[in-house]
Protein backbone atom coordinates (compact mmCIF):
# COMPACT_ATOMS: atom_id res chain seq x y z
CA UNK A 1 0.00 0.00 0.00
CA UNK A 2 3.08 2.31 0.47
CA UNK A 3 2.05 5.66 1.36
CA UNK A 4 -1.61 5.60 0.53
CA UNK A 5 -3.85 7.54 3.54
CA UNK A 6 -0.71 9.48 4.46
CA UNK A 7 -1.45 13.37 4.31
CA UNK A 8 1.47 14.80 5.64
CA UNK A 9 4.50 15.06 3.72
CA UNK A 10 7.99 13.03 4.29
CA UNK A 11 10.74 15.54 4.42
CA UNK A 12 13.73 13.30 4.24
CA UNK A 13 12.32 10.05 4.73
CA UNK A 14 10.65 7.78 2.08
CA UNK A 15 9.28 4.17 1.91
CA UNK A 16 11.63 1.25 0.28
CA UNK A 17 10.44 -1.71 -1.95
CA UNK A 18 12.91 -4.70 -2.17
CA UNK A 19 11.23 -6.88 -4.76
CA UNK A 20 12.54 -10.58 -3.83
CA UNK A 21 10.74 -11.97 -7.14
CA UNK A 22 13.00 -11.45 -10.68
CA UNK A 23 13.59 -7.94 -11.74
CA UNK A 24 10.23 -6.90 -13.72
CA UNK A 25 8.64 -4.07 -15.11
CA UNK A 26 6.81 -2.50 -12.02
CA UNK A 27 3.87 -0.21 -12.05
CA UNK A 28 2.40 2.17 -9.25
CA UNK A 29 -0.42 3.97 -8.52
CA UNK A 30 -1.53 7.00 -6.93
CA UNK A 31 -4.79 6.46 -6.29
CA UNK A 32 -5.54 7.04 -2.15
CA UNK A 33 -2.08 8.69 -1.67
CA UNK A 34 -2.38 12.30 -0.37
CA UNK A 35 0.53 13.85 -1.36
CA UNK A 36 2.70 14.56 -4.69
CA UNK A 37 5.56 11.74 -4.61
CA UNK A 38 8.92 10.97 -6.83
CA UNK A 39 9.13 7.49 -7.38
CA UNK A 40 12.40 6.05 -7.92
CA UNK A 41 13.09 2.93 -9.60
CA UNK A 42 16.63 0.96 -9.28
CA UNK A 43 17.91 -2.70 -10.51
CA UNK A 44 19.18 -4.58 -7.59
CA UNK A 45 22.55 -3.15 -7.82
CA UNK A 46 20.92 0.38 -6.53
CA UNK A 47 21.72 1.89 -9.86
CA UNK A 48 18.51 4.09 -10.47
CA UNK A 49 17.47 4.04 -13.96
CA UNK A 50 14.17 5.61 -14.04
CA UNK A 51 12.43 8.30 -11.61
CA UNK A 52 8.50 9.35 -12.25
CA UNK A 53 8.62 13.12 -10.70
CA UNK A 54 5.70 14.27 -9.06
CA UNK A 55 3.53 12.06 -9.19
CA UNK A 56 0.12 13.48 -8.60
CA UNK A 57 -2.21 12.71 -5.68
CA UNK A 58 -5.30 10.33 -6.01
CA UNK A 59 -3.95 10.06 -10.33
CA UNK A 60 -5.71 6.23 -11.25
CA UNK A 61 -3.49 6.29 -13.99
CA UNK A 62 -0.75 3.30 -13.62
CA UNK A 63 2.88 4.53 -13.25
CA UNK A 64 5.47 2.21 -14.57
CA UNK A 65 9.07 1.37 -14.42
CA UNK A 66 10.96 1.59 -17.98
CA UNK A 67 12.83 -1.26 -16.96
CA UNK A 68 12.77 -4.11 -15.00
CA UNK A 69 13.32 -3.29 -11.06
CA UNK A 70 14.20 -5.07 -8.12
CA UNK A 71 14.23 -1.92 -5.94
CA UNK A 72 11.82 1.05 -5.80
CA UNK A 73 11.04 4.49 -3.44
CA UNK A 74 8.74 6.93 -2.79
CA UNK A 75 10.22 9.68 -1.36
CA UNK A 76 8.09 13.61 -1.41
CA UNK A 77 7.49 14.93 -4.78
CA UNK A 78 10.53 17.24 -6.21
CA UNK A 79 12.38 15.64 -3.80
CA UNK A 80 15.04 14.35 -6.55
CA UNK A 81 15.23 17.62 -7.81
CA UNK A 82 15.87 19.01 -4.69
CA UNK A 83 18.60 17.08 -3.67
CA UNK A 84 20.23 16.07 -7.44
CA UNK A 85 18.90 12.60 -7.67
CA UNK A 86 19.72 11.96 -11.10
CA UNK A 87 19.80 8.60 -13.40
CA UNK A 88 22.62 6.56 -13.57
CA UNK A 89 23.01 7.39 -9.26
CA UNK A 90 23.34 4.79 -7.05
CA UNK A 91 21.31 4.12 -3.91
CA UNK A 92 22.89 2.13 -0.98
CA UNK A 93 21.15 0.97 2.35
């Protein structure tokens, strides 16, 4: 459900998904989520290779990955912007 219901935004904190399955094309929706989100989309190296900006709230329209993805985020929208989250970065945990 990630952050569906939430109304307040994140500031630096986000919500990870660690897809156990084989990398796939993944696809999200905005539908009951609140606020405006970036959604960031990595292979299971971390190497992000697709981010959806801005997502809007309570959109039905599916967003998808362009490639398959092990690892994904939602983090506030503009937040990649913000702090120069750019493809071809690397995200470690």
């Amino acid at each position: 459900k990630g952050l569906m219901w939430r109304r307040q935004k994140l500031g630096n904190k986000g919500m990870v998904f660690i897809f156990h399955d084989k990398p796939k094309n993944r696809h999200f929706h905005m539908r009951n989520t609140f606020i405006p989100l970036d959604i960031i989309f990595a292979n299971s190296y971390g190497k992000i290779h697709h981010i959806h900006s801005n997502a809007k709230p309570h959109d039905k329209t599916n967003i998808h990955s362009k490639y398959p993805t092990s690892i994904a985020f939602e983090v506030d929208g503009n937040w990649t912007k913000k702090n120069n989250i750019q493809i071809g970065d690397y995200i470690s945990f």
